[in-house]
PDB file of N, CA and C in Angstrom:
ATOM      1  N   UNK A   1     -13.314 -18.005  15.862  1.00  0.00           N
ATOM      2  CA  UNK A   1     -14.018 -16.849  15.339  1.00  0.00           C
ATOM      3  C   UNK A   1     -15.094 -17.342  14.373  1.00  0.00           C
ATOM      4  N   UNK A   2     -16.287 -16.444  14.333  1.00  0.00           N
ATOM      5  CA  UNK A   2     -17.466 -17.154  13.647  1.00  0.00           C
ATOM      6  C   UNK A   2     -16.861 -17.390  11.944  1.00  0.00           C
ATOM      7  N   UNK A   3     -17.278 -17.900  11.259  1.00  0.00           N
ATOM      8  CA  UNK A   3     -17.178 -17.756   9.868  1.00  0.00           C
ATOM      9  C   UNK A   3     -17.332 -16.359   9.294  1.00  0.00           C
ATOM     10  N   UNK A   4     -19.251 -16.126   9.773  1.00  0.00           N
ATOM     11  CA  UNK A   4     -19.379 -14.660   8.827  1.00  0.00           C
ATOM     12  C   UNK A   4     -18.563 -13.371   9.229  1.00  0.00           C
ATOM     13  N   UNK A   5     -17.789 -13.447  10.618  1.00  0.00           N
ATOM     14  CA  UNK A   5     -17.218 -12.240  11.241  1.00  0.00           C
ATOM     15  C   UNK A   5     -16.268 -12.435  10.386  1.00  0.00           C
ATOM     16  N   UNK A   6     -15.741 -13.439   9.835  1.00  0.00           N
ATOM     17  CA  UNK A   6     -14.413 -13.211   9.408  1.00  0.00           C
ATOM     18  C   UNK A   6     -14.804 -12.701   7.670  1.00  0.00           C
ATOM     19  N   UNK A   7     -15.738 -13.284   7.155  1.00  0.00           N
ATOM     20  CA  UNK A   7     -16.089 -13.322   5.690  1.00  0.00           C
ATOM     21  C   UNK A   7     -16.645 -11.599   5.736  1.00  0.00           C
ATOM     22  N   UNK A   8     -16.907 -10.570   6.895  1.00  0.00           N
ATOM     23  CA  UNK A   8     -17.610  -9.697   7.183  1.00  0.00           C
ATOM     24  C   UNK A   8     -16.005  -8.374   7.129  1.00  0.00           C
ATOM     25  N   UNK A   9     -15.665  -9.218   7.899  1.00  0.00           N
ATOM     26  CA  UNK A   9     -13.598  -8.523   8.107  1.00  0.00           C
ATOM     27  C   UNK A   9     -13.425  -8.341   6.404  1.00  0.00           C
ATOM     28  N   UNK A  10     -13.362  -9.818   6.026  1.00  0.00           N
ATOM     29  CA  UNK A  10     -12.637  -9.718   5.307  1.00  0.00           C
ATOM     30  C   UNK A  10     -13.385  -8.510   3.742  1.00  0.00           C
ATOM     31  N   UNK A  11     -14.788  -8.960   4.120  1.00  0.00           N
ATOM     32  CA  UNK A  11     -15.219  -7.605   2.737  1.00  0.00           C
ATOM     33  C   UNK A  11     -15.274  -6.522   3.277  1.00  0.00           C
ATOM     34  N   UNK A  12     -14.920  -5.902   4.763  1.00  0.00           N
ATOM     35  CA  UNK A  12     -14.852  -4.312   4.693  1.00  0.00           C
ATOM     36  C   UNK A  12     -13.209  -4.057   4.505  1.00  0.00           C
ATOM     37  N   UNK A  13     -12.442  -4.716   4.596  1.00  0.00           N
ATOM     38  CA  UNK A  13     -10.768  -4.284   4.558  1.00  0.00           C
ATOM     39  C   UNK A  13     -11.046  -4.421   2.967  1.00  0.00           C
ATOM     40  N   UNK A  14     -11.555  -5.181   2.020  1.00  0.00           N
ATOM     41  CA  UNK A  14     -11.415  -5.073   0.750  1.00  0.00           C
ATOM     42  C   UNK A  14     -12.244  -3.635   0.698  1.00  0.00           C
ATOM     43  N   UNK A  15     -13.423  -3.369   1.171  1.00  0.00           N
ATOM     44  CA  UNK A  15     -14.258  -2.209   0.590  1.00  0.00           C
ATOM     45  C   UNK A  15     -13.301  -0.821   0.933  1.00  0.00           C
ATOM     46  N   UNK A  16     -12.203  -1.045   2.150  1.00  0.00           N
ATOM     47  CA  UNK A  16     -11.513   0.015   2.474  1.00  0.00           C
ATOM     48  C   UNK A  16     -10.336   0.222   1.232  1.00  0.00           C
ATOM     49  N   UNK A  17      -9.901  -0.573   1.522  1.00  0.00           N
ATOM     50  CA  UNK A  17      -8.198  -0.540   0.046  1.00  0.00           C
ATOM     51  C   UNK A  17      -9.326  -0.013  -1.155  1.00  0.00           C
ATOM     52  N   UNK A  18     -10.169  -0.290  -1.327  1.00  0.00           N
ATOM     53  CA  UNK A  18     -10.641  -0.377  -2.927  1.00  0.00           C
ATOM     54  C   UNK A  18     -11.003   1.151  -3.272  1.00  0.00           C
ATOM     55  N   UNK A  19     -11.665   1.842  -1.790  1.00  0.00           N
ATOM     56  CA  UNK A  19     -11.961   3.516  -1.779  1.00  0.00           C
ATOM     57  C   UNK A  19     -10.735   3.987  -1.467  1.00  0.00           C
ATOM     58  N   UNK A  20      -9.626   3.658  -0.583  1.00  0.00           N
ATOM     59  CA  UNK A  20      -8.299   4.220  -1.272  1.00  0.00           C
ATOM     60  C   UNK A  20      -7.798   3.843  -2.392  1.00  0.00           C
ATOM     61  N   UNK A  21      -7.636   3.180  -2.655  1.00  0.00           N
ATOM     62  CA  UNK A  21      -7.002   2.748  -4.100  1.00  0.00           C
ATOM     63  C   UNK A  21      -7.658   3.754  -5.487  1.00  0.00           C
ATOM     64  N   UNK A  22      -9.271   3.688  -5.059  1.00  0.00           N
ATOM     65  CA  UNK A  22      -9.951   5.179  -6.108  1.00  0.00           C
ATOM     66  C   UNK A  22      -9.657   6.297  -5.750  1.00  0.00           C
ATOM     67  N   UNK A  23      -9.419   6.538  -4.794  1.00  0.00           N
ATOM     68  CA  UNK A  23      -9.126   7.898  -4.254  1.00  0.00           C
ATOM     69  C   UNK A  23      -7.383   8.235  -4.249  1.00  0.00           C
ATOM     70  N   UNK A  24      -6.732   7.472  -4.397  1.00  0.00           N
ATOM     71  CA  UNK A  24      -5.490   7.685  -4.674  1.00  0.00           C
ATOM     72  C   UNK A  24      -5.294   7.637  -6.240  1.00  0.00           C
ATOM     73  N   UNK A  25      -6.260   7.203  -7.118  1.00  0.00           N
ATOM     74  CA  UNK A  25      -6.197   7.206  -8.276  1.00  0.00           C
ATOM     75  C   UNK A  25      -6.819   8.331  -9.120  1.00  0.00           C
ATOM     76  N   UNK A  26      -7.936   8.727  -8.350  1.00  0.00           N
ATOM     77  CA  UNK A  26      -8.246  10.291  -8.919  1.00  0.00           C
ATOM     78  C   UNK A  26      -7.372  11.269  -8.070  1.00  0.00           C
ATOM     79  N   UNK A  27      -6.620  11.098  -6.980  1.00  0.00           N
ATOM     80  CA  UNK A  27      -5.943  12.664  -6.205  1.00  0.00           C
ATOM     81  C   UNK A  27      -4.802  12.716  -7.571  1.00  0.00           C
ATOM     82  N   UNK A  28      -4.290  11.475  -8.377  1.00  0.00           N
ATOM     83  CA  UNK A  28      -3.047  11.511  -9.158  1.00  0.00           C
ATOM     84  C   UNK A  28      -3.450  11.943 -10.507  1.00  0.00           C
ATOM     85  N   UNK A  29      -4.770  12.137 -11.036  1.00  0.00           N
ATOM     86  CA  UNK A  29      -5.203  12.192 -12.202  1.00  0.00           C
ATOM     87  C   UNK A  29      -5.214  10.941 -12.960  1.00  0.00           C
ATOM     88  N   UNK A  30      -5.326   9.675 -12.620  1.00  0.00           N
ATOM     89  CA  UNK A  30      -5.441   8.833 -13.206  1.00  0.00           C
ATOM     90  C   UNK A  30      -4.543   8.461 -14.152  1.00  0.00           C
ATOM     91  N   UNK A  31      -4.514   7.805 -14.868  1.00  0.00           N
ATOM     92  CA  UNK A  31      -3.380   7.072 -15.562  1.00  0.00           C
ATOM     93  C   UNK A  31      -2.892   7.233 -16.652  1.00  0.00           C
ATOM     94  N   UNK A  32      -3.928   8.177 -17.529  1.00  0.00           N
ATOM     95  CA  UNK A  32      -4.088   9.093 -18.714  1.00  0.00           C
ATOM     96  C   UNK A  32      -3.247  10.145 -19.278  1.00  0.00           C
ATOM     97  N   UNK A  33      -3.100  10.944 -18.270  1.00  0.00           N
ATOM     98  CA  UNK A  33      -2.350  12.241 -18.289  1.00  0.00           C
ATOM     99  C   UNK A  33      -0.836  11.737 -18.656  1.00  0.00           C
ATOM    100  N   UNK A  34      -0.213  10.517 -17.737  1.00  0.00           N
ATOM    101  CA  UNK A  34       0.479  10.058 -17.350  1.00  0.00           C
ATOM    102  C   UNK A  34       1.010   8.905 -18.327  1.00  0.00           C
ATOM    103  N   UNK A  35       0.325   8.333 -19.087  1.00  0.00           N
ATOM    104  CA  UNK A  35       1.000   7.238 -19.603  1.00  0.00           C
ATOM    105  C   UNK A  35       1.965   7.490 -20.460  1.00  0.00           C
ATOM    106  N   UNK A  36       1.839   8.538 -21.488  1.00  0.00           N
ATOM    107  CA  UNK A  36       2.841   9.045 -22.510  1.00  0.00           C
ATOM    108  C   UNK A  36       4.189   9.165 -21.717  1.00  0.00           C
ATOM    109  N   UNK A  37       3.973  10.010 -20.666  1.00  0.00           N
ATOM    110  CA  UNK A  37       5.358  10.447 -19.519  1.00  0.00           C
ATOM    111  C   UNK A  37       5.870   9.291 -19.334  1.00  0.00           C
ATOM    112  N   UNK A  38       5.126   8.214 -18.699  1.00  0.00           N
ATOM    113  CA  UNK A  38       5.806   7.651 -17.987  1.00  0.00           C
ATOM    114  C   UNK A  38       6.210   5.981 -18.875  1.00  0.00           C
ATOM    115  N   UNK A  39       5.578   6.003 -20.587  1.00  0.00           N
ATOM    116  CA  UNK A  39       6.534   5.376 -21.254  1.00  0.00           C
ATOM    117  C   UNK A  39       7.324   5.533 -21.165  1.00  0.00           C
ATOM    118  N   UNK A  40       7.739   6.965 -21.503  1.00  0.00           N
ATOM    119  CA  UNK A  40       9.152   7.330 -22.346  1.00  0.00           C
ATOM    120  C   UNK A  40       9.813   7.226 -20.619  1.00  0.00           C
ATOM    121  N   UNK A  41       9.667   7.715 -19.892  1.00  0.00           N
ATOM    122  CA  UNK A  41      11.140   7.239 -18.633  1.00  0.00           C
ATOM    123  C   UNK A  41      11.145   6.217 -18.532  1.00  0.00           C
ATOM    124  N   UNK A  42      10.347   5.162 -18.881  1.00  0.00           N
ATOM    125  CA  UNK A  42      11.007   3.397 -18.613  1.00  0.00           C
ATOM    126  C   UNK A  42      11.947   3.243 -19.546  1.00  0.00           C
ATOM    127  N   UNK A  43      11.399   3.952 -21.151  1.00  0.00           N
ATOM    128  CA  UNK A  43      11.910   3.528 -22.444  1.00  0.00           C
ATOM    129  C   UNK A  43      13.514   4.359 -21.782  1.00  0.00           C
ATOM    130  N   UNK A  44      13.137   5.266 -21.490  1.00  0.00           N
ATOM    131  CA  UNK A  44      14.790   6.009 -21.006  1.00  0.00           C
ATOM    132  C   UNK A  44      15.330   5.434 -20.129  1.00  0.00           C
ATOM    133  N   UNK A  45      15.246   4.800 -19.101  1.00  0.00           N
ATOM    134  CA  UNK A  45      15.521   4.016 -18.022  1.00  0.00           C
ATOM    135  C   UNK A  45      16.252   3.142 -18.751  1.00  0.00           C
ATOM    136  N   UNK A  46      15.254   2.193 -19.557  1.00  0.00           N
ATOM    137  CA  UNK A  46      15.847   0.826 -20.034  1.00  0.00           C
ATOM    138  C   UNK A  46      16.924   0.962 -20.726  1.00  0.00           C
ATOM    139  N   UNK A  47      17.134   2.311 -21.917  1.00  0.00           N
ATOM    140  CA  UNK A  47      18.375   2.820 -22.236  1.00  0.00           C
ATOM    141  C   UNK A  47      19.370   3.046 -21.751  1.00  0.00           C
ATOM    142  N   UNK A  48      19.227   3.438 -20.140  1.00  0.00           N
ATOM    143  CA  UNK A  48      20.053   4.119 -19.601  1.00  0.00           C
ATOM    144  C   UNK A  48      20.952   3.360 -18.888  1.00  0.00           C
ATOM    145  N   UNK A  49      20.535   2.276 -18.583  1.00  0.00           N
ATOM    146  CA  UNK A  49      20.384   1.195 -17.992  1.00  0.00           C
ATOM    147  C   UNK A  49      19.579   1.519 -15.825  1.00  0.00           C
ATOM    148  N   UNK A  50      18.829   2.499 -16.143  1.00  0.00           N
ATOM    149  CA  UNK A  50      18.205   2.648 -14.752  1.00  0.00           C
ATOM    150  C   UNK A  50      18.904   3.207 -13.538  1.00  0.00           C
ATOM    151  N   UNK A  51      18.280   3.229 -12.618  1.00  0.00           N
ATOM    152  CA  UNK A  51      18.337   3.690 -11.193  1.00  0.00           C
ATOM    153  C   UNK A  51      17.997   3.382 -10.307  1.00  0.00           C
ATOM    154  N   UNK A  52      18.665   3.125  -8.967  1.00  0.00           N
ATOM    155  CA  UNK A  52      17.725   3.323  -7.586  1.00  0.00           C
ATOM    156  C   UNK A  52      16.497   3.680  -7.393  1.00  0.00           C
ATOM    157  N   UNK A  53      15.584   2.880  -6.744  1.00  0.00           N
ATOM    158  CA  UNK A  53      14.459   3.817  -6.120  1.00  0.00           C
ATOM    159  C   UNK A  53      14.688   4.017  -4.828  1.00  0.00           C
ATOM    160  N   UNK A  54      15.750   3.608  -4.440  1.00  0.00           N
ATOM    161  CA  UNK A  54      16.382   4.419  -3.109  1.00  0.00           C
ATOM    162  C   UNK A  54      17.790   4.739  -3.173  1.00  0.00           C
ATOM    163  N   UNK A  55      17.967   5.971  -3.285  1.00  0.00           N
ATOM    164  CA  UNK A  55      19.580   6.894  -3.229  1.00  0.00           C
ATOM    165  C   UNK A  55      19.545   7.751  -1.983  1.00  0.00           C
ATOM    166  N   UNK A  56      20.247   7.007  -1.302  1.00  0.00           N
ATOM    167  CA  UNK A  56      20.541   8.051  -0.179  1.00  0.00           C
ATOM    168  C   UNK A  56      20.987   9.672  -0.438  1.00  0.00           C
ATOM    169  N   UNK A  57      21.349   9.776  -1.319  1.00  0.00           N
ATOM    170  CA  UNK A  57      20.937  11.471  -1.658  1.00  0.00           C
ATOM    171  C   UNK A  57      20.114  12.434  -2.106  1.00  0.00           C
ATOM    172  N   UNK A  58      18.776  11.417  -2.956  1.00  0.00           N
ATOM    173  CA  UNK A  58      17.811  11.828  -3.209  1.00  0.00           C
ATOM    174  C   UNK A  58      16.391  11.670  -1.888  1.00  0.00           C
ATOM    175  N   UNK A  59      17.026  10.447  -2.224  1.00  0.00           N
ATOM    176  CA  UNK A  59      15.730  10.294  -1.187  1.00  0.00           C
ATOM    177  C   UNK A  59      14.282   8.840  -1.529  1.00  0.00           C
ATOM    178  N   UNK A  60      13.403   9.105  -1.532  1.00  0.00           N
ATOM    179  CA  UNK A  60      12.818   7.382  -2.126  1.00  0.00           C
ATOM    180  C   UNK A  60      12.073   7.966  -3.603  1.00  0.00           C
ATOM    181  N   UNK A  61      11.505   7.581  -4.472  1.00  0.00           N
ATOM    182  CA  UNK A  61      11.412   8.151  -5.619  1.00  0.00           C
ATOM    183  C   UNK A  61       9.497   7.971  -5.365  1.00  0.00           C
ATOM    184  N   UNK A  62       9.317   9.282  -5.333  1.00  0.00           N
ATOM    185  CA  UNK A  62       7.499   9.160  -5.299  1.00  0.00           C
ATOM    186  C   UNK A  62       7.083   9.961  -6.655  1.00  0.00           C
ATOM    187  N   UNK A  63       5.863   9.054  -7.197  1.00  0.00           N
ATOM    188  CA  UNK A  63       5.369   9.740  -8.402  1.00  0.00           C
ATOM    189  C   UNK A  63       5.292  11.563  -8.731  1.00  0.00           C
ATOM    190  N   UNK A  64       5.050  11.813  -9.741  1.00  0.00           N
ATOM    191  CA  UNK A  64       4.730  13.481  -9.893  1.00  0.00           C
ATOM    192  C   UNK A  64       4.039  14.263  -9.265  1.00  0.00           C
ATOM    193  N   UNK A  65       2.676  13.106  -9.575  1.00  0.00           N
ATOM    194  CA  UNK A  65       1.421  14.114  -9.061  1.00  0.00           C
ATOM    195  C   UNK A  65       1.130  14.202  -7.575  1.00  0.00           C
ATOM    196  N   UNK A  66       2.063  13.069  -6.646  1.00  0.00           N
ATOM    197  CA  UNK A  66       1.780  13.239  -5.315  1.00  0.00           C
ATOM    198  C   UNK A  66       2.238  14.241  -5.142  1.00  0.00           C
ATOM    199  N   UNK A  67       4.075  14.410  -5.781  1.00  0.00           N
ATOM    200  CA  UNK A  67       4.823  15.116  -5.147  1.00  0.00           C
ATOM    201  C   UNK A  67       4.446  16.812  -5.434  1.00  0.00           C
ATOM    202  N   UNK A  68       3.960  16.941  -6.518  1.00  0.00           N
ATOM    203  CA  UNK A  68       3.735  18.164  -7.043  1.00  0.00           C
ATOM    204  C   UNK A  68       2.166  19.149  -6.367  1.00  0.00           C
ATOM    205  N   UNK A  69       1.374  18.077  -6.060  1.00  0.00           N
ATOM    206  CA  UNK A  69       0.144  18.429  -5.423  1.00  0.00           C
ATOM    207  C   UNK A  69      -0.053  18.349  -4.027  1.00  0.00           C
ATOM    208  N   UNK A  70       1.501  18.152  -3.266  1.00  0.00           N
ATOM    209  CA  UNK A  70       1.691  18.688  -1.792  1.00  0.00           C
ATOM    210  C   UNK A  70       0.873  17.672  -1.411  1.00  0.00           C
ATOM    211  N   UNK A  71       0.659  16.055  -1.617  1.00  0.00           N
ATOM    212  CA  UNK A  71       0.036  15.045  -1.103  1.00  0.00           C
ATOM    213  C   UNK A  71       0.969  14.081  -0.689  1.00  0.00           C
ATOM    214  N   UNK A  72       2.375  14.641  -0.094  1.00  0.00           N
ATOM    215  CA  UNK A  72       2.974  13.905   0.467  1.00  0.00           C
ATOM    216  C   UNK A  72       3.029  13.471   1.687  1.00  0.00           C
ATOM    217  N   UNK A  73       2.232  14.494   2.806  1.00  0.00           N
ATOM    218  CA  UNK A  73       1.821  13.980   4.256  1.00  0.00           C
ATOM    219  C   UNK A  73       0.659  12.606   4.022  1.00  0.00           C
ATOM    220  N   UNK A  74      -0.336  13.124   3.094  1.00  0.00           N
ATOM    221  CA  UNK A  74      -1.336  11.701   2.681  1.00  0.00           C
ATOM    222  C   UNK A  74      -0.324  10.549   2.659  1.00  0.00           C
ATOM    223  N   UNK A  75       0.233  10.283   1.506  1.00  0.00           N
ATOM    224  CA  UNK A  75       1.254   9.382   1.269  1.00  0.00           C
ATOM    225  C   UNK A  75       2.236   8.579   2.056  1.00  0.00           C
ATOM    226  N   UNK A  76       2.498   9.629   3.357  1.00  0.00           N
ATOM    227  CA  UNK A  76       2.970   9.189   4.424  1.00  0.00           C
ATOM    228  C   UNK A  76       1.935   8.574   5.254  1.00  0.00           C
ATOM    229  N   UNK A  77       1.338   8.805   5.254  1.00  0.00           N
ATOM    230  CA  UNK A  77       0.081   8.306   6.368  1.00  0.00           C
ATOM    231  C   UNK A  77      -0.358   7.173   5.834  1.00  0.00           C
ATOM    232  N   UNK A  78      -0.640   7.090   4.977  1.00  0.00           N
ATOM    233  CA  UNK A  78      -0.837   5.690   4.260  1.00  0.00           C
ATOM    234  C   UNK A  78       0.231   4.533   4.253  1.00  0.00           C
ATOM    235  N   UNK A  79       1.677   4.755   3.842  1.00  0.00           N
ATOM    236  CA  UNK A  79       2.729   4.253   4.118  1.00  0.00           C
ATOM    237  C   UNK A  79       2.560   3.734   5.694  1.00  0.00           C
ATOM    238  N   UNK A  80       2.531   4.848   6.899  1.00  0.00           N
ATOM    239  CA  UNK A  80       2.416   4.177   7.878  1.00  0.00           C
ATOM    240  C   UNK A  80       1.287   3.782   8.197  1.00  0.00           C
ATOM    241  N   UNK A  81       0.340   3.529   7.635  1.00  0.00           N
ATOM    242  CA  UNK A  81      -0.759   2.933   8.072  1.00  0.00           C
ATOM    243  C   UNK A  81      -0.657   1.435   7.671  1.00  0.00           C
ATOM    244  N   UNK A  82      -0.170   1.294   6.712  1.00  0.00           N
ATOM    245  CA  UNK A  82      -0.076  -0.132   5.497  1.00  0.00           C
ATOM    246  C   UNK A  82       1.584  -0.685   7.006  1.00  0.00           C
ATOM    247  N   UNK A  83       1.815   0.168   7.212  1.00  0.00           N
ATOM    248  CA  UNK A  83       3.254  -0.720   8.282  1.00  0.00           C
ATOM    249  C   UNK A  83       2.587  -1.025   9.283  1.00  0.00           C
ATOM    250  N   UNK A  84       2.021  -0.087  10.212  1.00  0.00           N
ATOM    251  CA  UNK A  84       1.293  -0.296  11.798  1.00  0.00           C
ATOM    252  C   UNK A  84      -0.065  -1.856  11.114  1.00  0.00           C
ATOM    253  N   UNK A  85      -0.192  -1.884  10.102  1.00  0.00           N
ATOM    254  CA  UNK A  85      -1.209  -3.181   9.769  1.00  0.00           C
ATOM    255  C   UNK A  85      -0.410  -4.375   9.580  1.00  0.00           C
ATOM    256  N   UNK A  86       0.255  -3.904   8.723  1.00  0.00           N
ATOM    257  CA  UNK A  86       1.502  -5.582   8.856  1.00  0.00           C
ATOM    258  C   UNK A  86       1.760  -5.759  10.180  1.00  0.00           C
ATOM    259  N   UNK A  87       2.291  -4.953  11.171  1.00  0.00           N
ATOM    260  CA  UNK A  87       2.863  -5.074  12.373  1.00  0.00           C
ATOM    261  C   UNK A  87       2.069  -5.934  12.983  1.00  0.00           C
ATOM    262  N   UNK A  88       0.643  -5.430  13.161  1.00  0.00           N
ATOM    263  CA  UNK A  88      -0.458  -5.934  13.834  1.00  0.00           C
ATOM    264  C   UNK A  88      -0.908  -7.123  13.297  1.00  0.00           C
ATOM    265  N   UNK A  89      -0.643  -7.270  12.002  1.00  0.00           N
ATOM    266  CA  UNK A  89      -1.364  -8.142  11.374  1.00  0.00           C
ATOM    267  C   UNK A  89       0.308  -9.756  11.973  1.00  0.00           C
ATOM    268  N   UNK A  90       1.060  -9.117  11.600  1.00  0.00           N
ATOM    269  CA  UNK A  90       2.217 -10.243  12.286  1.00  0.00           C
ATOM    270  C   UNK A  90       2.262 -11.024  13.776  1.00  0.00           C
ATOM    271  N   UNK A  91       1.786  -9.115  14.629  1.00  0.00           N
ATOM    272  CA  UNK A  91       1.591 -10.187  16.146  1.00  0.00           C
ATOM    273  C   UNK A  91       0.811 -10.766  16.226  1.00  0.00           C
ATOM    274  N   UNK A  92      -0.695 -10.487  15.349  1.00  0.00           N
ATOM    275  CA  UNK A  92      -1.948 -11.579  15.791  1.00  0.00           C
ATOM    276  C   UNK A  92      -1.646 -12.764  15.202  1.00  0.00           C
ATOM    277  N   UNK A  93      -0.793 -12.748  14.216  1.00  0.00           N
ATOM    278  CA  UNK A  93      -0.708 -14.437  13.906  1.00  0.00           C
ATOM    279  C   UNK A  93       0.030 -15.094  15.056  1.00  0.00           C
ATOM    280  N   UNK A  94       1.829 -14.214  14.821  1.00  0.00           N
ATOM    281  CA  UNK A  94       2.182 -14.816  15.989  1.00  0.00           C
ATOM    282  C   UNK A  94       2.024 -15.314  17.625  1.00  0.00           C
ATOM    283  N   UNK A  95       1.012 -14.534  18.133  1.00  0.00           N
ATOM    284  CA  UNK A  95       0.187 -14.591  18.830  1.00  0.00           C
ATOM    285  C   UNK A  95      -0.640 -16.040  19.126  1.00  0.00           C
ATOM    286  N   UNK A  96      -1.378 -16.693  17.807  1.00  0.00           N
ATOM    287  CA  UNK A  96      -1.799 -17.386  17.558  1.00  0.00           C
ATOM    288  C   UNK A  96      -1.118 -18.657  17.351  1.00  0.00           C
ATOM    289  N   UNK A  97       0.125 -18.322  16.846  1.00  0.00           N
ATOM    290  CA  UNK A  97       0.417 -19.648  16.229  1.00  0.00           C
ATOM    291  C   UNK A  97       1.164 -21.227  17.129  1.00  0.00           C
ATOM    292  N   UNK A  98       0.241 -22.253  16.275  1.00  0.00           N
ATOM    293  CA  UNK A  98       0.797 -23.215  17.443  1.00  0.00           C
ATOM    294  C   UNK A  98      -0.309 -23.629  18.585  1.00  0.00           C
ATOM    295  N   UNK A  99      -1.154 -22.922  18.765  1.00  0.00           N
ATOM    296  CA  UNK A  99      -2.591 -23.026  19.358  1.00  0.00           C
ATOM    297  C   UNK A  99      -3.678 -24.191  18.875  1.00  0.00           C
ATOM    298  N   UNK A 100      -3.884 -25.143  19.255  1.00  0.00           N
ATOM    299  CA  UNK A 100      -4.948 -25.858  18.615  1.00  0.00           C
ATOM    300  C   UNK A 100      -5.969 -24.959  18.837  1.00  0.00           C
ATOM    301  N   UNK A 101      -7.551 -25.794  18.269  1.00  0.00           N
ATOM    302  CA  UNK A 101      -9.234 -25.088  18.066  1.00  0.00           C
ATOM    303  C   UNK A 101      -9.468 -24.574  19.640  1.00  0.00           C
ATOM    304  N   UNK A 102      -9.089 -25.661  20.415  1.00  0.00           N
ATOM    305  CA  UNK A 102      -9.829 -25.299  22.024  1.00  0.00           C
ATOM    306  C   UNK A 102      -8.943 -24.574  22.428  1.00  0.00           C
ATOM    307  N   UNK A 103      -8.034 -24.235  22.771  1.00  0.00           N
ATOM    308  CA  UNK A 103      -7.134 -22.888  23.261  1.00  0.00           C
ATOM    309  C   UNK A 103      -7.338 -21.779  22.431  1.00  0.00           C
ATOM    310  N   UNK A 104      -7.782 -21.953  21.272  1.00  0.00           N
ATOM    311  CA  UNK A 104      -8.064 -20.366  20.316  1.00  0.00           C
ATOM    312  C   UNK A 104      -9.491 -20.217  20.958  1.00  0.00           C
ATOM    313  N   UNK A 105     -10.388 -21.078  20.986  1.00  0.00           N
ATOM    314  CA  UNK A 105     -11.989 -20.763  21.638  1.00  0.00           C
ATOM    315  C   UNK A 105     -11.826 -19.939  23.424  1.00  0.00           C
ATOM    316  N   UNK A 106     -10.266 -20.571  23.831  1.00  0.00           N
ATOM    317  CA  UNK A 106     -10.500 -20.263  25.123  1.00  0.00           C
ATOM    318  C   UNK A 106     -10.076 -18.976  25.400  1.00  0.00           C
ATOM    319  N   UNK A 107      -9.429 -18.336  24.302  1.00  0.00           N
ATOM    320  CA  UNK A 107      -8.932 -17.073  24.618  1.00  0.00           C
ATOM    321  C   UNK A 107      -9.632 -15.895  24.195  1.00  0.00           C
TER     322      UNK A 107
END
């Protein structure tokens, strides 16, 4: 694969995470609203001595503002989007691996 295709890959998957990553950071209100809250439940946590973030009776533990602003189908979609990319991202290695330069050129 050329150099710049890959140096080209590699800055639009960064330019993509980086407009979700802002956009998941303003849908939550940013970090502001939130920091006072979410001292005091660590500080309570650490007292408490903590919890699961997975209880099979609750369920997986997602922040406030997703859960409260009905942005939990987003959240899912993203979740499986970030899995179907590992997936893909696993067979193309495996795919690859073990291949010298001239069998990767030939395929």
């Amino acid at each position: 694969m050329d150099r710049w295709k890959q140096y080209g890959g590699l800055a639009g998957l960064f330019a993509v995470c980086l407009v979700a990553g802002l956009w998941g950071f303003r849908s939550t209100g940013g970090a502001l609203p939130w920091a006072k809250r979410s001292a005091q439940a660590l500080q309570r946590g650490a007292r408490e001595g903590g919890g699961a973030l997975v209880d099979l009776g609750r369920g997986i533990v997602v922040a406030g503002p997703i859960r409260k602003d009905g942005l939990m189908l987003e959240f899912a979609g993203v979740v499986a989007a970030l899995a179907v990319l590992g997936i893909g991202l696993y067979a193309y290695a495996s795919r690859y691996r073990g291949l010298d330069d001239s069998e990767r050129a030939a395929r």
